[in-house]
PDB file of N, CA and C in Angstrom:
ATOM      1  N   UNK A   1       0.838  -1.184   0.000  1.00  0.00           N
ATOM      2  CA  UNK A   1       0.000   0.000   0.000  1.00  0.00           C
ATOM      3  C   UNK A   1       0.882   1.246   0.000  1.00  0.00           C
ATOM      4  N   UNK A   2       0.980   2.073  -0.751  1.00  0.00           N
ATOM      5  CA  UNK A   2       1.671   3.572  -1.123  1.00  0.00           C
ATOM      6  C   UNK A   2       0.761   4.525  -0.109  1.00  0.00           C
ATOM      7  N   UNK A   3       1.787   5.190   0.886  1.00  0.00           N
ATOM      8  CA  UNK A   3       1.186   6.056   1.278  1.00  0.00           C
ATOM      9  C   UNK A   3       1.756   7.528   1.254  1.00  0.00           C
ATOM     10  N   UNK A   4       1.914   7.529  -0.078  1.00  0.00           N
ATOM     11  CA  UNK A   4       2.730   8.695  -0.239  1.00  0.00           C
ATOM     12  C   UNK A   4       2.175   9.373  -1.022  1.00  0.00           C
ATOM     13  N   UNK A   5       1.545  10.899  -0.196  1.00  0.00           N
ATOM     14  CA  UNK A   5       0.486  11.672  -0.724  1.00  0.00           C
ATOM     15  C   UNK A   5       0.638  13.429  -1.725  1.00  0.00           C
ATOM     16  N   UNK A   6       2.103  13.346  -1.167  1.00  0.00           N
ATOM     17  CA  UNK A   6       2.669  14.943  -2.043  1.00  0.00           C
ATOM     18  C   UNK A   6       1.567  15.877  -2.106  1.00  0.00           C
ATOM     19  N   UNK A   7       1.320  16.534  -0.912  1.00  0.00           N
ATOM     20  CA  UNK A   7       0.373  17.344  -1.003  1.00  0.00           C
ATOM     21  C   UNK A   7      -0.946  17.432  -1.741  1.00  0.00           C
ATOM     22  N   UNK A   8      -1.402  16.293  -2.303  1.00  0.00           N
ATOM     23  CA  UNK A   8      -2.697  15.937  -2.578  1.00  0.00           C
ATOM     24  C   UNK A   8      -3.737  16.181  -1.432  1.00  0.00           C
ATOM     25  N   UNK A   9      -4.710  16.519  -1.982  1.00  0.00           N
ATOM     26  CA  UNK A   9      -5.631  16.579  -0.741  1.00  0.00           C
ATOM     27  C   UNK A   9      -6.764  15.831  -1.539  1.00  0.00           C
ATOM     28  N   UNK A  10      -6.853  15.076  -2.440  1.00  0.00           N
ATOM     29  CA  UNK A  10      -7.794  14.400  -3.447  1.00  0.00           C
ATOM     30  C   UNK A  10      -6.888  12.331  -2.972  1.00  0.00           C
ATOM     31  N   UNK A  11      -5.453  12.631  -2.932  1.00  0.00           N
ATOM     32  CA  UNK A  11      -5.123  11.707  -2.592  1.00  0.00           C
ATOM     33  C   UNK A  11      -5.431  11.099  -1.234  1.00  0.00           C
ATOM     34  N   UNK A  12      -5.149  11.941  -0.482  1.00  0.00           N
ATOM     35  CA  UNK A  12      -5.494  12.070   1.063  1.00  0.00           C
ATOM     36  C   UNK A  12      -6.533  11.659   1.429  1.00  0.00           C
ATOM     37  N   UNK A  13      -7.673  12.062   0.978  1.00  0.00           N
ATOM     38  CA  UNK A  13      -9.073  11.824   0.764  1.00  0.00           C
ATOM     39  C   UNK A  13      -9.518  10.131   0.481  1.00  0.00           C
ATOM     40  N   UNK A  14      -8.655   9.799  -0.375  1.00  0.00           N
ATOM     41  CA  UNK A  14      -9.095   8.792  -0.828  1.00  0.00           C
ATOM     42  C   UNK A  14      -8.756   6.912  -0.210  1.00  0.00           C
ATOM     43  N   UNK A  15      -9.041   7.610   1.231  1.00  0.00           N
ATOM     44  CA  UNK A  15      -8.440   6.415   2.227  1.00  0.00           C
ATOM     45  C   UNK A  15      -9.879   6.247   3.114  1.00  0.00           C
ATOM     46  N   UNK A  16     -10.706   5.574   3.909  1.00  0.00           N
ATOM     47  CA  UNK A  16     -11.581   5.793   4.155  1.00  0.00           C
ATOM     48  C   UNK A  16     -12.028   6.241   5.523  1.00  0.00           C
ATOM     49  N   UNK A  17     -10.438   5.650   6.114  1.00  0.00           N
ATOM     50  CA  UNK A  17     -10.040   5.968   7.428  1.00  0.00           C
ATOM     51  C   UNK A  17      -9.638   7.701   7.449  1.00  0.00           C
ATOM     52  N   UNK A  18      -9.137   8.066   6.384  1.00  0.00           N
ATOM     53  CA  UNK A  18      -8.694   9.591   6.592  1.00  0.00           C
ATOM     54  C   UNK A  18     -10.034  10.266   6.403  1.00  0.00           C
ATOM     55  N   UNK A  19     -10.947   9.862   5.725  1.00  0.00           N
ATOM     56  CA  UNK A  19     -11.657  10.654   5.421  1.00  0.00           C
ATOM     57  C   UNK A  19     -13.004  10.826   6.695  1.00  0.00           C
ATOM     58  N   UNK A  20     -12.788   9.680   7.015  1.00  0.00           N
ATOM     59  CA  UNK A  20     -13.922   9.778   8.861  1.00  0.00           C
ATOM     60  C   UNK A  20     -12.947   9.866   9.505  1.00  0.00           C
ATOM     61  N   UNK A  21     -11.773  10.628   9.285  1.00  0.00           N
ATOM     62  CA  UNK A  21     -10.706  11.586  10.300  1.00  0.00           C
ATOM     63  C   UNK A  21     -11.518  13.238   9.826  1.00  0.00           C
ATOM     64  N   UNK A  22     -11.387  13.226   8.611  1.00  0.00           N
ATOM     65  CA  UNK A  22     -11.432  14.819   8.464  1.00  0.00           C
ATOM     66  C   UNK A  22     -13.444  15.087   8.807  1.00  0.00           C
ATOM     67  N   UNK A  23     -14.327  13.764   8.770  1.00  0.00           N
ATOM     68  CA  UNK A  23     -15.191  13.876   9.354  1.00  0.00           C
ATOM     69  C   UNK A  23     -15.002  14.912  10.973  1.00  0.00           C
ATOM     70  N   UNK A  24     -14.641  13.921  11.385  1.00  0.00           N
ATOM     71  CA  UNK A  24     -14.572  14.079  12.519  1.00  0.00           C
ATOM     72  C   UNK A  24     -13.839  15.635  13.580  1.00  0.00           C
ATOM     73  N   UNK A  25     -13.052  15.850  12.517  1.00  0.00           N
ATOM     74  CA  UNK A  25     -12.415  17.368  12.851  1.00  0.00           C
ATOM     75  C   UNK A  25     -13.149  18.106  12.058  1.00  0.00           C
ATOM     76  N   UNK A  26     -13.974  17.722  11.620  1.00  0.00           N
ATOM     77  CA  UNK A  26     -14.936  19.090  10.952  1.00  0.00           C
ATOM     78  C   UNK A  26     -15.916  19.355  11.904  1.00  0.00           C
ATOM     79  N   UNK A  27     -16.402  18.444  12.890  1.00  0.00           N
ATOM     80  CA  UNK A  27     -17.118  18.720  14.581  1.00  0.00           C
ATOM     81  C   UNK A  27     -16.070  19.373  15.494  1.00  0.00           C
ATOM     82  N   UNK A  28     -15.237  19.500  15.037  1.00  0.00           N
ATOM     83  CA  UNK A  28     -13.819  20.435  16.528  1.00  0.00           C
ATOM     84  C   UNK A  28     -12.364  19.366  16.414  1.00  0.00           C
ATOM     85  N   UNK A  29     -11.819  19.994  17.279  1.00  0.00           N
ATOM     86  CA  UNK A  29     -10.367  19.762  17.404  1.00  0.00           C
ATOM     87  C   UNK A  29     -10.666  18.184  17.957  1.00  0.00           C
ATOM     88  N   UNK A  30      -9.589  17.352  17.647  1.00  0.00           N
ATOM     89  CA  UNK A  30      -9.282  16.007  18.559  1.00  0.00           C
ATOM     90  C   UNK A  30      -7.958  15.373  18.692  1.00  0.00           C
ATOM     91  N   UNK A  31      -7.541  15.020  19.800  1.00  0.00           N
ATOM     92  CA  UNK A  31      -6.569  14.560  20.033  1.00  0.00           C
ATOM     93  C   UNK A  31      -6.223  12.998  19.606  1.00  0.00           C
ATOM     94  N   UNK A  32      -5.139  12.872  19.233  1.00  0.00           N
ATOM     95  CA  UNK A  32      -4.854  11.433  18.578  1.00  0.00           C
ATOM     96  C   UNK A  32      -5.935  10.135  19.537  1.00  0.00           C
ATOM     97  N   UNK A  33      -5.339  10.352  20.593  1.00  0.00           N
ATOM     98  CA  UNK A  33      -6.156   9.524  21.139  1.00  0.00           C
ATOM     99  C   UNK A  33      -8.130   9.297  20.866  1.00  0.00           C
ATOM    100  N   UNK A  34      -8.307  11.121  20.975  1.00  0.00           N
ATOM    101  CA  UNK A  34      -9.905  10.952  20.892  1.00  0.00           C
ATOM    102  C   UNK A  34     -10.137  10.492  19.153  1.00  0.00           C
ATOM    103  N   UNK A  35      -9.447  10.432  18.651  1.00  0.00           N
ATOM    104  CA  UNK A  35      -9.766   9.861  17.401  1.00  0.00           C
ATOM    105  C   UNK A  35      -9.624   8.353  17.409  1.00  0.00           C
ATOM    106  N   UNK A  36      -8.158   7.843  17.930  1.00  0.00           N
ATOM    107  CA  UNK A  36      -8.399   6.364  18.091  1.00  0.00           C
ATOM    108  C   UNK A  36      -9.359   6.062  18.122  1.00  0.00           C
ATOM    109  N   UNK A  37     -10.107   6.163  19.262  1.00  0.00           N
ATOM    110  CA  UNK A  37     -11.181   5.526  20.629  1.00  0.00           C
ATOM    111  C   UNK A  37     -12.753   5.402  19.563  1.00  0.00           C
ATOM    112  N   UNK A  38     -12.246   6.255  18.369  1.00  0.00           N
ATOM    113  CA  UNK A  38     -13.400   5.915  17.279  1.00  0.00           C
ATOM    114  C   UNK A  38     -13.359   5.427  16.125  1.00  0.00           C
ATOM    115  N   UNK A  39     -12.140   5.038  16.058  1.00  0.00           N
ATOM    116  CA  UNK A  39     -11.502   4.342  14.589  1.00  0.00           C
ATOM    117  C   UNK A  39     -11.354   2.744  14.853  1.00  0.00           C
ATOM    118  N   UNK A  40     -10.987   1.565  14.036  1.00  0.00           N
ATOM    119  CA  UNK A  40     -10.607   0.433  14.418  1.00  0.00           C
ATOM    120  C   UNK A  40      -8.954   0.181  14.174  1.00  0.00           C
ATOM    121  N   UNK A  41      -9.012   1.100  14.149  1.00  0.00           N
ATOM    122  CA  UNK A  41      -7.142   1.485  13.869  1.00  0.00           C
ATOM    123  C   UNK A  41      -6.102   1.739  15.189  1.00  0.00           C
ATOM    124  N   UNK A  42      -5.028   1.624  15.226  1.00  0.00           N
ATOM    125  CA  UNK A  42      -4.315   1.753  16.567  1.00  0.00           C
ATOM    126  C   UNK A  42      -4.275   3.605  16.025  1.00  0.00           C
ATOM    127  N   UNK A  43      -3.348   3.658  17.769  1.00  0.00           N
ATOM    128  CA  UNK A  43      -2.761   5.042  17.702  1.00  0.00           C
ATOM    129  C   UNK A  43      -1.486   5.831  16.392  1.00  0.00           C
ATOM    130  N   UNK A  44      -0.589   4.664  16.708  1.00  0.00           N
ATOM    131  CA  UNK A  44       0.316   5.012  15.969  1.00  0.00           C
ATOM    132  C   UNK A  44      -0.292   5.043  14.216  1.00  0.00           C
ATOM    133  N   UNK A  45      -1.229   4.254  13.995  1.00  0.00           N
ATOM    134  CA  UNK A  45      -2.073   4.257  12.708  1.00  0.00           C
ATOM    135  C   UNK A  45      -2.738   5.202  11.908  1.00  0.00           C
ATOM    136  N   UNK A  46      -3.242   6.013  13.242  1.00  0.00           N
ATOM    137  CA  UNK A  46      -4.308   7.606  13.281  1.00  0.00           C
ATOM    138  C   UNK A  46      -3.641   8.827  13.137  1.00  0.00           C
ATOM    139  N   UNK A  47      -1.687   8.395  13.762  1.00  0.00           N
ATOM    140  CA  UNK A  47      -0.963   9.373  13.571  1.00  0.00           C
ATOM    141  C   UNK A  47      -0.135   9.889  12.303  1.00  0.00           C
ATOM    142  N   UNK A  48      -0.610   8.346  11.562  1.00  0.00           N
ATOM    143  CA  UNK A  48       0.112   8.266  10.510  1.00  0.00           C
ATOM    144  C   UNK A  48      -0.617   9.032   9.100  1.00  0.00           C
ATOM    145  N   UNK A  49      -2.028   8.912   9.585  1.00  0.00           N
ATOM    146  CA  UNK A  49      -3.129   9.264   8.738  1.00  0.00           C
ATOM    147  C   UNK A  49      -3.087  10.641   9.135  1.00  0.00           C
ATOM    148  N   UNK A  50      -3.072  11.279  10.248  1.00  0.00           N
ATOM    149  CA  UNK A  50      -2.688  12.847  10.580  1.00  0.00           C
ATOM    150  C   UNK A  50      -1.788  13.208   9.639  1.00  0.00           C
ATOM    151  N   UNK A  51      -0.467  12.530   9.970  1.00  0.00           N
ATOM    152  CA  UNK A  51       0.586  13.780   9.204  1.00  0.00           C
ATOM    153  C   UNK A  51      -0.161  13.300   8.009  1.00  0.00           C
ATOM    154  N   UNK A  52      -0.348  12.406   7.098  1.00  0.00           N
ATOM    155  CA  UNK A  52      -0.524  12.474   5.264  1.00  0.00           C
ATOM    156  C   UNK A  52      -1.526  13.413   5.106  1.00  0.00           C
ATOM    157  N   UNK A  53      -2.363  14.001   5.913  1.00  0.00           N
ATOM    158  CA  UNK A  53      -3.741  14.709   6.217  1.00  0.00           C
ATOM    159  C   UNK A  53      -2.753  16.114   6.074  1.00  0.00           C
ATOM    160  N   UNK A  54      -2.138  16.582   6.792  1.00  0.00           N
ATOM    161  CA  UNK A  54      -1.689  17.504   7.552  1.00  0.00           C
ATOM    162  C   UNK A  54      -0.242  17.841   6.405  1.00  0.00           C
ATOM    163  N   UNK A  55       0.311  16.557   5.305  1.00  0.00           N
ATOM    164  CA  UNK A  55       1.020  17.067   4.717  1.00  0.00           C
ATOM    165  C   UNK A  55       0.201  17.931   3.191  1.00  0.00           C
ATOM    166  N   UNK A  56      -1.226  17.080   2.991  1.00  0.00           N
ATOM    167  CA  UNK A  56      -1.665  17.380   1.937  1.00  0.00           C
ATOM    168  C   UNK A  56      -2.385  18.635   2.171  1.00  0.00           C
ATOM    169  N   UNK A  57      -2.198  19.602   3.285  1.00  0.00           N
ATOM    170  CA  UNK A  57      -2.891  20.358   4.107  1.00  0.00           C
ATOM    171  C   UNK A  57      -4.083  20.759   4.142  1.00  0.00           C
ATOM    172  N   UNK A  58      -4.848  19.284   4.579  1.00  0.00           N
ATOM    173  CA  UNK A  58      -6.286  19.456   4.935  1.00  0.00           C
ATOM    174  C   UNK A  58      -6.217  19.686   6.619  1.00  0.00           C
ATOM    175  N   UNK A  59      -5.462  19.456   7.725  1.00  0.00           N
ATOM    176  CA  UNK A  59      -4.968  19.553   8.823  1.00  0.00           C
ATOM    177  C   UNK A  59      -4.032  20.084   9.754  1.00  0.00           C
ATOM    178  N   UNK A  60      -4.036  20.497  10.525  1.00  0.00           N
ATOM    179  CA  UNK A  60      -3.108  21.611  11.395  1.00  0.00           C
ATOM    180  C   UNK A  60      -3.094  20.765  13.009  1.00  0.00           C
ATOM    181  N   UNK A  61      -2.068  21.305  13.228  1.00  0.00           N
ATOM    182  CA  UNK A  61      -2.001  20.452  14.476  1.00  0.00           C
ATOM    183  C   UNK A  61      -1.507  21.630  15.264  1.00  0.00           C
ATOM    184  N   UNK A  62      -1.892  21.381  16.693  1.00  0.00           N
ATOM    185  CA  UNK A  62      -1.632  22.491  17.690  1.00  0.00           C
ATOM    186  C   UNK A  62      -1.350  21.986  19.468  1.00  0.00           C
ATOM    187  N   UNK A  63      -0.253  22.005  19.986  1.00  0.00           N
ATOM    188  CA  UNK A  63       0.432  21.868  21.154  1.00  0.00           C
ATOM    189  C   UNK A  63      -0.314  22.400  22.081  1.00  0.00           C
ATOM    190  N   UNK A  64      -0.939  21.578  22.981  1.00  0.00           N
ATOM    191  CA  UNK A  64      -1.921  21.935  24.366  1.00  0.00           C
ATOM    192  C   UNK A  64      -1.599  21.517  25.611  1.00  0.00           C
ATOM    193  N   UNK A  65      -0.327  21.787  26.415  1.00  0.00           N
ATOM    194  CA  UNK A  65      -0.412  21.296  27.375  1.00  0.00           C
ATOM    195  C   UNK A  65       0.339  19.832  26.770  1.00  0.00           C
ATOM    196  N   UNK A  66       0.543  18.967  27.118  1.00  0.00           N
ATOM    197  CA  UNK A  66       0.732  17.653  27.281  1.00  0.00           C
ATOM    198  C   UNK A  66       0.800  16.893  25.705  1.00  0.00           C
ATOM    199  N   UNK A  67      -0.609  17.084  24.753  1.00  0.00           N
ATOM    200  CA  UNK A  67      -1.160  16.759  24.218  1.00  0.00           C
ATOM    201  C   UNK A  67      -0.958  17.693  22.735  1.00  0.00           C
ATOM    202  N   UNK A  68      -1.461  16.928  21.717  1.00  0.00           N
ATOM    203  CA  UNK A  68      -1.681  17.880  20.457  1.00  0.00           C
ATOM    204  C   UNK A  68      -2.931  17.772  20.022  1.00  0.00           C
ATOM    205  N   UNK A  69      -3.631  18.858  19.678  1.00  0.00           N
ATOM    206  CA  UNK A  69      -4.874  18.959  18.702  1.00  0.00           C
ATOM    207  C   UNK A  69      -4.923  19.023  17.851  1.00  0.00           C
ATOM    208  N   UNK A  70      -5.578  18.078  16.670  1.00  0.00           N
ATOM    209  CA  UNK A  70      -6.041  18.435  15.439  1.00  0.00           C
ATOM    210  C   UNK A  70      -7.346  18.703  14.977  1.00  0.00           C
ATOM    211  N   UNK A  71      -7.051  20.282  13.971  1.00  0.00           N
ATOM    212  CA  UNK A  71      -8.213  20.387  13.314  1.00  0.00           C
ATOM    213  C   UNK A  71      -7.990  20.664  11.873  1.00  0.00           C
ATOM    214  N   UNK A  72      -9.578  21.162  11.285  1.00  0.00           N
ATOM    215  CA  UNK A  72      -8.891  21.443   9.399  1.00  0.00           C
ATOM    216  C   UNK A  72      -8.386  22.283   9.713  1.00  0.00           C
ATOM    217  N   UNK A  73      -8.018  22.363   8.511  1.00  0.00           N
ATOM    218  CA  UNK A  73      -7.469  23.513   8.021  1.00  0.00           C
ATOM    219  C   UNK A  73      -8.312  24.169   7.275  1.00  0.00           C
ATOM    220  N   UNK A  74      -8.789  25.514   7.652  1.00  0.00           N
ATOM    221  CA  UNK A  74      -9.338  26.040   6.547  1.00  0.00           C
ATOM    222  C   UNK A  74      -9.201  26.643   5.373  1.00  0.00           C
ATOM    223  N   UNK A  75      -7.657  26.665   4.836  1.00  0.00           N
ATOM    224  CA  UNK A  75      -7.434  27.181   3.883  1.00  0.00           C
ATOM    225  C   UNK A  75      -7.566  25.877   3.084  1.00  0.00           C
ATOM    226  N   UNK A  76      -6.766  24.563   3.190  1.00  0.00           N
ATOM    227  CA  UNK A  76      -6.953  23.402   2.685  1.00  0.00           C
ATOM    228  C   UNK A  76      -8.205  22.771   2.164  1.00  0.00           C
ATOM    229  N   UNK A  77      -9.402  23.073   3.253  1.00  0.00           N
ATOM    230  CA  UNK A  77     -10.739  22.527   3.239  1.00  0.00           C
ATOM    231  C   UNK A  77     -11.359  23.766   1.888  1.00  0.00           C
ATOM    232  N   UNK A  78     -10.955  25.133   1.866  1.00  0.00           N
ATOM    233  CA  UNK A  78     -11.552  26.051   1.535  1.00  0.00           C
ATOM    234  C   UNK A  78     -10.703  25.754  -0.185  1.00  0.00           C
ATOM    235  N   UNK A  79      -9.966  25.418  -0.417  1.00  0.00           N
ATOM    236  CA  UNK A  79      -9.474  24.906  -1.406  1.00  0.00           C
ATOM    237  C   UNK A  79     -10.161  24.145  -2.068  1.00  0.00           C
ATOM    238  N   UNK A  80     -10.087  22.953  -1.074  1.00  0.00           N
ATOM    239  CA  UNK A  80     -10.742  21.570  -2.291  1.00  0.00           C
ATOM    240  C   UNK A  80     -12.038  21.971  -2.351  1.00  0.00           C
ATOM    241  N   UNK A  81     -13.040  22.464  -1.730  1.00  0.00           N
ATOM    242  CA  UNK A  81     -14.252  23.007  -1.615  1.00  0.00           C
ATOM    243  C   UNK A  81     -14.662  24.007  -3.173  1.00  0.00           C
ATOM    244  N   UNK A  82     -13.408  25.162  -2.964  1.00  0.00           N
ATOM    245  CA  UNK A  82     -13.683  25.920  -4.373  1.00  0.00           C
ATOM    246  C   UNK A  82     -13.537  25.360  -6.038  1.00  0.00           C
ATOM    247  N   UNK A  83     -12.472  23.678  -5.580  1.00  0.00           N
ATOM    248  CA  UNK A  83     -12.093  23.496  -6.638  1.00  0.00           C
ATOM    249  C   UNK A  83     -13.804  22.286  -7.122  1.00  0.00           C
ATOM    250  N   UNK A  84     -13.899  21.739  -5.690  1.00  0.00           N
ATOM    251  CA  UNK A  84     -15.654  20.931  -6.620  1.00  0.00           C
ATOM    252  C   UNK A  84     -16.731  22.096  -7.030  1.00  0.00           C
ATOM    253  N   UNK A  85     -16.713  23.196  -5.929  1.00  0.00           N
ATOM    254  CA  UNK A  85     -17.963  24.237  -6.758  1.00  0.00           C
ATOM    255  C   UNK A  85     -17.175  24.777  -7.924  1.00  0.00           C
ATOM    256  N   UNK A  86     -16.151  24.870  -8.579  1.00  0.00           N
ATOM    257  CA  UNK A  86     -15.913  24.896  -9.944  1.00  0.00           C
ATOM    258  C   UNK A  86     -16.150  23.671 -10.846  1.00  0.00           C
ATOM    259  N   UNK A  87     -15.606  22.582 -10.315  1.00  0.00           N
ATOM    260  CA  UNK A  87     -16.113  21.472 -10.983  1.00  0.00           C
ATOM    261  C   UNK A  87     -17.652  21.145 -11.174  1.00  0.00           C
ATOM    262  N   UNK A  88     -18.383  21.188 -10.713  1.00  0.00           N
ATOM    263  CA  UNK A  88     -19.816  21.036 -10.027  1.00  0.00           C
ATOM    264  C   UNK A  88     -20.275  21.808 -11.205  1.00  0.00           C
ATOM    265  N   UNK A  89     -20.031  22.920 -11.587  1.00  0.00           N
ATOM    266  CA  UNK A  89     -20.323  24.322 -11.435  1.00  0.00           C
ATOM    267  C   UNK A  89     -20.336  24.143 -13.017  1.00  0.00           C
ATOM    268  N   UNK A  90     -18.963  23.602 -13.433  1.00  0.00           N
ATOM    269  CA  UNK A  90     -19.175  23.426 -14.957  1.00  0.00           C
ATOM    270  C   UNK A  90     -20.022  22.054 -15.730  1.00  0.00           C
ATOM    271  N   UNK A  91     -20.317  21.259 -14.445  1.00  0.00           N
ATOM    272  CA  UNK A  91     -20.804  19.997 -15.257  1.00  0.00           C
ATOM    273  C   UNK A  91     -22.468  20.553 -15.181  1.00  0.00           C
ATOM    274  N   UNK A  92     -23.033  21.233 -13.885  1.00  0.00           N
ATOM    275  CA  UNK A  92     -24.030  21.485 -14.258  1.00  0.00           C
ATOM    276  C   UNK A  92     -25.004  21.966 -15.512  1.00  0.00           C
ATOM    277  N   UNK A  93     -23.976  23.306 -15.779  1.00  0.00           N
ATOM    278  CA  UNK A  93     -23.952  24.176 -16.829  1.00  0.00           C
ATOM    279  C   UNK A  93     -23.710  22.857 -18.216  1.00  0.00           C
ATOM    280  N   UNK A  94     -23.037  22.484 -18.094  1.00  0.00           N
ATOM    281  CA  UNK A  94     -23.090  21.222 -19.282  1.00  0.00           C
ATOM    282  C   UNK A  94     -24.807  20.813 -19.368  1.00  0.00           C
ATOM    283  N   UNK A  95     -24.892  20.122 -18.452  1.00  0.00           N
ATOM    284  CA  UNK A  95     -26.117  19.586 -18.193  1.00  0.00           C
ATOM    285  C   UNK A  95     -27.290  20.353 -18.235  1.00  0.00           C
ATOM    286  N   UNK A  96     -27.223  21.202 -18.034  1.00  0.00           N
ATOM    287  CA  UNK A  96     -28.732  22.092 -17.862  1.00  0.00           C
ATOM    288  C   UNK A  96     -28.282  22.516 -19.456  1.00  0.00           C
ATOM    289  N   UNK A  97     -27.716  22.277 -20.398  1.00  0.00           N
ATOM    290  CA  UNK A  97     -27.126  22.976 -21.620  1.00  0.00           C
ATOM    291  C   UNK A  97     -27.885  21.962 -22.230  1.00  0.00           C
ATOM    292  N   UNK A  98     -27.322  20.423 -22.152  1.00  0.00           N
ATOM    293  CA  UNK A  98     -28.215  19.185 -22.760  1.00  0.00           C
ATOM    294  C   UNK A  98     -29.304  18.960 -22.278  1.00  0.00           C
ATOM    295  N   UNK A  99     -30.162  19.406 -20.998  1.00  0.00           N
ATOM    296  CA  UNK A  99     -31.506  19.001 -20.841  1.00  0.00           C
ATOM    297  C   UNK A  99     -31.995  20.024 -21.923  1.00  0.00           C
ATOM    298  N   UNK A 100     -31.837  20.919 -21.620  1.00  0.00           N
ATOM    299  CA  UNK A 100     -32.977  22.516 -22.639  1.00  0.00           C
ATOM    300  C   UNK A 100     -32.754  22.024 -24.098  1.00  0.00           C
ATOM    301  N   UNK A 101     -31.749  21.353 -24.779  1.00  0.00           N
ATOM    302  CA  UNK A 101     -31.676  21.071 -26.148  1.00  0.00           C
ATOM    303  C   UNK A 101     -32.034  19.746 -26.387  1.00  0.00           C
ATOM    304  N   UNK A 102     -33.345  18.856 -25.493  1.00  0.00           N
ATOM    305  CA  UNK A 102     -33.657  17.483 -25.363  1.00  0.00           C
ATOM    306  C   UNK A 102     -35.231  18.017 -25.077  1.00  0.00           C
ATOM    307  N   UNK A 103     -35.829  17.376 -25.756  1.00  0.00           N
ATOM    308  CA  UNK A 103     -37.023  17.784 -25.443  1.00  0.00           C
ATOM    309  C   UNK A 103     -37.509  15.455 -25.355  1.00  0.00           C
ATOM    310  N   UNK A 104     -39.004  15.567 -25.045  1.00  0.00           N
ATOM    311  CA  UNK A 104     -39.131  13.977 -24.703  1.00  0.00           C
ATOM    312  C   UNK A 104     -39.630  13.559 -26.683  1.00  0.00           C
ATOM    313  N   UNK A 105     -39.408  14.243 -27.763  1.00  0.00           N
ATOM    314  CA  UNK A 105     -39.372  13.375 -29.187  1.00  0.00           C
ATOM    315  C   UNK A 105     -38.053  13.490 -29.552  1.00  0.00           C
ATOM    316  N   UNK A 106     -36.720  13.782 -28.690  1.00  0.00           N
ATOM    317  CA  UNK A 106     -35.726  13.852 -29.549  1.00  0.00           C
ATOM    318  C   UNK A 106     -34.866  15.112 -28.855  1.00  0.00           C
ATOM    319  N   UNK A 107     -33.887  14.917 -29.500  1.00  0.00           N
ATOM    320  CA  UNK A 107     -32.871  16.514 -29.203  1.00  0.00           C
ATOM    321  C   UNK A 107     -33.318  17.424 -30.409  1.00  0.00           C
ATOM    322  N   UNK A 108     -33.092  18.259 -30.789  1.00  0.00           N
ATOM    323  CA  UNK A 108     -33.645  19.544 -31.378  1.00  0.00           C
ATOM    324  C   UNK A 108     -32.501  18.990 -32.581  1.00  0.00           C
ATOM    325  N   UNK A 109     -31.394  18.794 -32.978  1.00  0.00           N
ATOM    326  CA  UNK A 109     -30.860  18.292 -33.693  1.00  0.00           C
ATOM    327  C   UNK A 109     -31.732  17.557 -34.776  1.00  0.00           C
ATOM    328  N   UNK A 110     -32.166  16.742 -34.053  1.00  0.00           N
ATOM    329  CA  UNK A 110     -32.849  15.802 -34.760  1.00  0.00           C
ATOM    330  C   UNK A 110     -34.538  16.204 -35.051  1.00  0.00           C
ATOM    331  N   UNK A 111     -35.295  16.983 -34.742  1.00  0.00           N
ATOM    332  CA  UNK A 111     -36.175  17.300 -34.828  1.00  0.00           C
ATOM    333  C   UNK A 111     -36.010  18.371 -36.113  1.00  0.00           C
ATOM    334  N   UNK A 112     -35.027  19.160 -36.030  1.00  0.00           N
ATOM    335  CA  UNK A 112     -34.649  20.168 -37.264  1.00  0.00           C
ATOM    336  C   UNK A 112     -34.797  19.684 -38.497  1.00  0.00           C
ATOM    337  N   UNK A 113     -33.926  18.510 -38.471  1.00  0.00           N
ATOM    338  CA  UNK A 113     -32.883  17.817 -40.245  1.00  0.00           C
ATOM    339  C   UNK A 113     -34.001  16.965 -40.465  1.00  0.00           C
TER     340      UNK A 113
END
């Protein structure tokens, strides 16, 4: 298994365990541990899924006392976010382009010739 993510955040994503990580810090900060205690994964497992999280920078980590917190990142989250409402954004426009030129005897193409 390759877990080598080079700042992907599409790669990152695409683990199922990382992704009910970034669930889960999208409700608040959590500490390695409070994430264990909800994963079927060990500690050292959750930490491993942090940094690839945290390199593809969907995640930030922050020193509390004893302990570290992780949450998103919002520049990361605010990223991949702008890049599906662009994606989204153009397939719709596709689509609402081919419903209006489809009528239920045909596409207009064919109704013309």
């Amino acid at each position: 298994m390759q877990d080598r993510i080079d700042g992907d955040p599409f790669g990152a994503l695409g683990d199922p365990h990382r992704r009910t990580i970034v669930a889960m810090l999208a409700r608040g900060p959590r500490s390695v541990r409070e994430i264990a205690d909800q994963l079927p994964i060990s500690r050292p497992a959750v930490s491993r899924h942090l940094r690839l999280l945290r390199e593809a920078g969907l995640v930030t980590s922050e020193a509390q006392g004893t302990r570290r917190l992780y949450s998103l990142d919002d520049l990361g989250a605010g990223a991949v976010r702008a890049f599906l409402e662009q994606v989204w954004g153009e397939a719709a426009a596709r689509f609402t382009l081919a419903a209006e030129n489809t009528t239920a005897g045909g596409d207009a193409e064919e109704r013309d010739a």
